[in-house]
Protein backbone atom coordinates (compact mmCIF):
# COMPACT_ATOMS: atom_id res chain seq x y z
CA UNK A 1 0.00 0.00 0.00
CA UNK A 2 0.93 3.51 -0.50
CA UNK A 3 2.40 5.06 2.41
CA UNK A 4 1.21 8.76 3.39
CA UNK A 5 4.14 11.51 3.49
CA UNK A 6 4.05 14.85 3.93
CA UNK A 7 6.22 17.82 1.74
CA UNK A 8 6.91 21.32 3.51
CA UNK A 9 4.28 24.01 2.40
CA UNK A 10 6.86 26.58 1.15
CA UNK A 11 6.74 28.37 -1.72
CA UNK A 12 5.43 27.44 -4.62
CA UNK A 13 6.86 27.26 -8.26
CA UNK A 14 4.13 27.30 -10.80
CA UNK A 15 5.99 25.98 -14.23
CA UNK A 16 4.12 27.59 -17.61
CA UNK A 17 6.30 25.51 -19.83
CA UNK A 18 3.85 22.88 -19.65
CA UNK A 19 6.62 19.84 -19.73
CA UNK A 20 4.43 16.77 -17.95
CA UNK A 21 5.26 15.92 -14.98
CA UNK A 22 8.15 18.39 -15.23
CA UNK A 23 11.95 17.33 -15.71
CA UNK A 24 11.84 15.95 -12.09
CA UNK A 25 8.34 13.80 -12.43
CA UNK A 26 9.46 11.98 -15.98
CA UNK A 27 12.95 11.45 -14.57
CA UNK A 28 11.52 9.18 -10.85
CA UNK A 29 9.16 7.60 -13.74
CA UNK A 30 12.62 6.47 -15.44
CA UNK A 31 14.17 5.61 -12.09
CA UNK A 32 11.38 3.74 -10.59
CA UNK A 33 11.61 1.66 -14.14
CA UNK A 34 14.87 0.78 -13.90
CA UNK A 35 14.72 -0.31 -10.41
CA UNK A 36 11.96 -2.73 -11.94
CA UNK A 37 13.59 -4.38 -14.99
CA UNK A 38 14.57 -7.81 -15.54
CA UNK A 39 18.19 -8.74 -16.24
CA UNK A 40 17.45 -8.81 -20.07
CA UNK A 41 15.27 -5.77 -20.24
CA UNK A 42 18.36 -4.32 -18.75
CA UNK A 43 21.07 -5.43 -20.51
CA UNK A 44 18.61 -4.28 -23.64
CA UNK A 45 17.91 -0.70 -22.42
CA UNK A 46 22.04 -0.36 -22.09
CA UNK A 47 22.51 -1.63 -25.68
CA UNK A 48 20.13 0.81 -26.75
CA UNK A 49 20.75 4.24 -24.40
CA UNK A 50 24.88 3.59 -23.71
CA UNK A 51 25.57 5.57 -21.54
CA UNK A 52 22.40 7.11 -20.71
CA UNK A 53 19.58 6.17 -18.20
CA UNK A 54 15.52 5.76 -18.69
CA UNK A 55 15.59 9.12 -16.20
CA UNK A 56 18.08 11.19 -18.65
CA UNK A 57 16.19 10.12 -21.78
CA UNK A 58 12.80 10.72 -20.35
CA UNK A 59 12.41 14.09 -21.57
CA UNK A 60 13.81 14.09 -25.04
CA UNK A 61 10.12 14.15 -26.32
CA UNK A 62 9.82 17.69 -24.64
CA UNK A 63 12.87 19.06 -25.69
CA UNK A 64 12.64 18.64 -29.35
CA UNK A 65 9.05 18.79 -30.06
CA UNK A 66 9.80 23.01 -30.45
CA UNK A 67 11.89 21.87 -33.63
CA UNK A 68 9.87 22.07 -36.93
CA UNK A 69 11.28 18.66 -37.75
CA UNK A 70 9.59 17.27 -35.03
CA UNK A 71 6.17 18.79 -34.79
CA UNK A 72 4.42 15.87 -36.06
CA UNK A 73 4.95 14.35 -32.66
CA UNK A 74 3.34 16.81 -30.72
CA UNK A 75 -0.39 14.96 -31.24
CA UNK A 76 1.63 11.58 -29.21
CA UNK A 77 1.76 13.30 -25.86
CA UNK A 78 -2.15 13.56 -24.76
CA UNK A 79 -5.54 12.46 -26.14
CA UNK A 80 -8.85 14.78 -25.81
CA UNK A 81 -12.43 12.89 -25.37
CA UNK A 82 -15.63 13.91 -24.76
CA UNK A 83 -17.05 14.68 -21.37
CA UNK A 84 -18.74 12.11 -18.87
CA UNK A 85 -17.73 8.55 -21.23
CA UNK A 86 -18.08 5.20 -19.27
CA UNK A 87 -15.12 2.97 -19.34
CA UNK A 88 -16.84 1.02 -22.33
CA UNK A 89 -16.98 4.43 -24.28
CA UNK A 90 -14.02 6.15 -23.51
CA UNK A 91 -12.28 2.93 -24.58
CA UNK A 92 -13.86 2.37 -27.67
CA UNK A 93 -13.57 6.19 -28.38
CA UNK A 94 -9.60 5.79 -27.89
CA UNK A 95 -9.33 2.46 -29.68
CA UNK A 96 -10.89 3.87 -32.79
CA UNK A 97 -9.51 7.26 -32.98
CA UNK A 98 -8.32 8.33 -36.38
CA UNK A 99 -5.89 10.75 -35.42
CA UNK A 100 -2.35 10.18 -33.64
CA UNK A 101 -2.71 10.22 -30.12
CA UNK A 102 -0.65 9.27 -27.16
CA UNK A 103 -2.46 5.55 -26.55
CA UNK A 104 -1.56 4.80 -30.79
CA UNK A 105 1.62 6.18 -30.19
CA UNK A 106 2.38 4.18 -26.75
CA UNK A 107 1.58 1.08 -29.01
CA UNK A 108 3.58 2.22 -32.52
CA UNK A 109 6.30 2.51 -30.07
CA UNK A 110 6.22 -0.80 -28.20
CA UNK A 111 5.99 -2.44 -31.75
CA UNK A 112 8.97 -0.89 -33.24
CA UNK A 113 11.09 -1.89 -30.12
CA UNK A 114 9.90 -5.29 -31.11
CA UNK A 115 10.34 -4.94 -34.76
CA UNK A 116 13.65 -6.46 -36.05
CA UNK A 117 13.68 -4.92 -39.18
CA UNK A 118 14.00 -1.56 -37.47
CA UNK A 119 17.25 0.06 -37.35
CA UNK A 120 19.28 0.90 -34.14
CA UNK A 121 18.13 4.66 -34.23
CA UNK A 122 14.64 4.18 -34.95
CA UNK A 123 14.43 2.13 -31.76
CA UNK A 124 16.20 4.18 -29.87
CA UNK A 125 13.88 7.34 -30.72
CA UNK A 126 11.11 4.14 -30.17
CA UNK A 127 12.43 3.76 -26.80
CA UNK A 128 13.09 7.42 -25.86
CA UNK A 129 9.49 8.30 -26.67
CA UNK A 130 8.10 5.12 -24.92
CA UNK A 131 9.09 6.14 -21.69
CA UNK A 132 7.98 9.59 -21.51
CA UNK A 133 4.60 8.79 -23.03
CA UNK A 134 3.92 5.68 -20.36
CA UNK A 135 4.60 9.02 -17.96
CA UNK A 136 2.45 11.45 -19.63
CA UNK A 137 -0.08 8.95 -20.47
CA UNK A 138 -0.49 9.08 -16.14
CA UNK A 139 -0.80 12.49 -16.23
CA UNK A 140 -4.39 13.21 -15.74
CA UNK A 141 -4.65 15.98 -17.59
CA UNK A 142 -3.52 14.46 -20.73
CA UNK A 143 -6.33 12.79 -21.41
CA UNK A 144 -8.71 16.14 -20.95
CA UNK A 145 -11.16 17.65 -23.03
CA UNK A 146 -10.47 19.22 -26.49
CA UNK A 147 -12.77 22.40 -26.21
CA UNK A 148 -9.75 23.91 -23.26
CA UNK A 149 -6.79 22.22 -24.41
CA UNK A 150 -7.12 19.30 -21.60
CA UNK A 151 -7.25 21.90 -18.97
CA UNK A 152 -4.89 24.66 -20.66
CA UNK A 153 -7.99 26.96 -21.05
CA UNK A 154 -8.92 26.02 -17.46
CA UNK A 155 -7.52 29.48 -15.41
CA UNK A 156 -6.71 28.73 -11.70
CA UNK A 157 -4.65 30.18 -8.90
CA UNK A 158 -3.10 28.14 -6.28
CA UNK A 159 -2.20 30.20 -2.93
CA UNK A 160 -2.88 33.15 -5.11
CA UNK A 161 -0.84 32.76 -7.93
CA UNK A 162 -1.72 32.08 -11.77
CA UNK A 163 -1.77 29.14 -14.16
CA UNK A 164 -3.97 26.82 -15.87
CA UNK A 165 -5.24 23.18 -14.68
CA UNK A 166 -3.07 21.83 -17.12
CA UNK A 167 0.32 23.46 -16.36
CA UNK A 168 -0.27 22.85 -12.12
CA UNK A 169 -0.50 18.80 -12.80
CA UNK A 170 2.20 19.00 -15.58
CA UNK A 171 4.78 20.14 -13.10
CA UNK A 172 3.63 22.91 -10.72
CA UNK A 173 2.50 19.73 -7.97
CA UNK A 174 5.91 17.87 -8.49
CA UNK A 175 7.70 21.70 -7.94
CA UNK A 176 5.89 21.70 -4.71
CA UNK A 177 7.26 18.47 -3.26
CA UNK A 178 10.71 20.51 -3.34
CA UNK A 179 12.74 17.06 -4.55
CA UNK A 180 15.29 15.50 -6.39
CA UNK A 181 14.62 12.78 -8.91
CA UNK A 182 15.85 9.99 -7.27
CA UNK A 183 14.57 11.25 -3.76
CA UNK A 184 11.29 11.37 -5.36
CA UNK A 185 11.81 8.18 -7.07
CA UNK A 186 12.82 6.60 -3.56
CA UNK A 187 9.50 7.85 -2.26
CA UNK A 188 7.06 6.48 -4.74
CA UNK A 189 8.81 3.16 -5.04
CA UNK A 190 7.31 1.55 -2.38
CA UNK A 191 5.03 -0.70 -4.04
CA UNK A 192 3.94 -4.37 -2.83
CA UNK A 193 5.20 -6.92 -5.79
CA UNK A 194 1.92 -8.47 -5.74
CA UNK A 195 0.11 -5.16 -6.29
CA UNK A 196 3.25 -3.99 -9.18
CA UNK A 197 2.17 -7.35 -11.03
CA UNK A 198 -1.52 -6.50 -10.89
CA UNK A 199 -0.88 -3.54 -12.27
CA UNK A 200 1.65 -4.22 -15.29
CA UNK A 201 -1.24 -6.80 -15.99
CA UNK A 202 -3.55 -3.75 -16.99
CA UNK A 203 -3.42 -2.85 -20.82
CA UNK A 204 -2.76 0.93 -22.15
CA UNK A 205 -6.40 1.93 -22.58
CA UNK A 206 -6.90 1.00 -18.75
CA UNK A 207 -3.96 3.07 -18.05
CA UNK A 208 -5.52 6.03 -19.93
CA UNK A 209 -9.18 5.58 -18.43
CA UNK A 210 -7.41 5.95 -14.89
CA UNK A 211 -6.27 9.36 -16.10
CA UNK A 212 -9.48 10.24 -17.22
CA UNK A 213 -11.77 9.54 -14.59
CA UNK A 214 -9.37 11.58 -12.42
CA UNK A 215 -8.92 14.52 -14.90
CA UNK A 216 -13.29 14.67 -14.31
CA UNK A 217 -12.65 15.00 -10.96
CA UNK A 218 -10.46 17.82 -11.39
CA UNK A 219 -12.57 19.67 -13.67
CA UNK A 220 -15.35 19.13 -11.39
CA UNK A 221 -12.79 20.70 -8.68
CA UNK A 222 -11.59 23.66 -10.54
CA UNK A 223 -14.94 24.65 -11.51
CA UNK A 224 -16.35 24.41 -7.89
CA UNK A 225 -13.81 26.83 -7.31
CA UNK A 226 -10.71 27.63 -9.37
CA UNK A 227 -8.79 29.11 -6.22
CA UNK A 228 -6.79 26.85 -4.38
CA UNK A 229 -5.65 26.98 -1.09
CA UNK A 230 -2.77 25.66 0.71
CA UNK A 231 -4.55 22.03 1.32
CA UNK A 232 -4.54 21.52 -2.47
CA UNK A 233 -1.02 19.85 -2.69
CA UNK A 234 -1.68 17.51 0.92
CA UNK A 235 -5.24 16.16 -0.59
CA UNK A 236 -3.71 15.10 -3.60
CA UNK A 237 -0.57 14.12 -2.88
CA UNK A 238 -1.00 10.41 -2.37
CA UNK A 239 -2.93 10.45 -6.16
CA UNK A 240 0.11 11.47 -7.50
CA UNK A 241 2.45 9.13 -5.63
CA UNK A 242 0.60 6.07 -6.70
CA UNK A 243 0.24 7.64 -10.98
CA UNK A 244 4.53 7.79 -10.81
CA UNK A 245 4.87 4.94 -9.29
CA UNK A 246 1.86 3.00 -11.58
CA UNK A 247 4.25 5.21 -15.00
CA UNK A 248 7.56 3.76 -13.60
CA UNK A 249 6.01 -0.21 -13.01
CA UNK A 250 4.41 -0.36 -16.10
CA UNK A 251 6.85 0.89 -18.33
CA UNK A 252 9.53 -1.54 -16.50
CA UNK A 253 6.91 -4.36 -17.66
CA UNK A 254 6.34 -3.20 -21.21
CA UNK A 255 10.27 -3.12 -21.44
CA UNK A 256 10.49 -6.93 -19.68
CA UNK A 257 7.97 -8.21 -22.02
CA UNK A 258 9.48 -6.82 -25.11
CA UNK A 259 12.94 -8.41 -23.85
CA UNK A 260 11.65 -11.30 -22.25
């Protein structure tokens, strides 16, 4: 089970770049995956990266998507649905969408890892965007509604100062717990194998329902009353534990599975 913690209420950094989960969230995502991949998966991922971790490569997606070359990628990091869908619709909405989105990307990814006809770089670029997508993909907010952007049109303060709904779960919440990487990383990854297993069992469209149940009740939240005060962070902190730690354990069993 999820153990409760509690972060300093300081001040607050609200991040406008709209990176997901900021630098510090996809990086514990990478960590917590490599402290949960087989021997092969391992040995793989090193073949693949060199030198470089999961963490490190977690946010290439974000830092080239500015560059004109890459701009057709930008559709892979979220998916916009209608309002109020039951698991049965959302689902089927996602598994027929026409249009690149992050859950078709997740699996065009997965499948070129596995592809041998691929060559080293395209499954390395496979494998860089796999593993910030898993941790977008538990971002809430990336699976919000197209009329605001999934939450970018959504205005808010917290403790008084500006942003959107969509830039204060992208990194503004992970700014607040004041961490490094790997100390966040150390403080997610306390998982139960049994439960881990249960949940690498799950497929991607489960993964992305999770999101967007949650991203409902934020809506709900924001327009209740788009001002939030200091409690924000405390009642949602153990929501955002579990979707880094959930990123981090499925990815590491994507990666075993592929390698396997």
């Amino acid at each position: 089970m999820l153990k409760k913690f509690i972060f300093p209420i300081g001040a607050i950094v609200l991040c406008l770049s709209l990176i997901s989960w900021g630098v510090v969230g996809h990086r514990a995502i990478g960590q917590i995956a490599e402290n949960h991949l087989s021997k092969n998966a391992s040995k793989a991922v090193k073949e693949l990266l060199g030198s470089e971790s999961l963490a490190m490569v977690s946010t290439y997606p974000d830092e080239i998507r500015s560059y004109q070359k890459y701009a057709y990628t930008a559709p892979w990091h979220y998916v916009n649905v209608a309002h109020g869908m039951s698991a049965e619709q959302f689902k089927a909405a996602l598994v027929n969408m026409d249009k690149p989105n992050i859950y078709k990307a997740i699996l065009n990814c997965t499948n070129d890892l596995k592809d041998a006809s691929k060559t080293r770089e395209e499954k390395v670029f496979a494998l860089k965007f796999l593993v910030h997508l898993v941790g977008d993909l538990h971002q809430p907010m990336h699976t919000g509604r197209s009329e605001d952007s999934g939450g970018n049109g959504i205005k808010i303060k917290l403790m008084r100062k500006e942003s959107n709904l969509h830039g204060l779960w992208d990194s503004g919440l992970i700014d607040y717990a004041g961490m490094t990487y790997k100390e966040l990383a150390k403080t997610c990854d306390v998982i139960a194998k049994d439960e881990a297993k249960t949940w690498q069992k799950d497929d991607v469209a489960t993964w992305a329902f999770e999101s967007y149940e949650m991203s409902q009740q934020l809506y709900a939240e924001a327009a209740s009353n788009p001002e939030f005060d200091y409690d924000y962070y405390p009642k949602h902190a153990d929501f955002i534990k579990k979707r880094l730690a959930q990123a981090g354990i499925r990815l590491a069993g994507v990666l075993n599975e592929i390698y396997k």
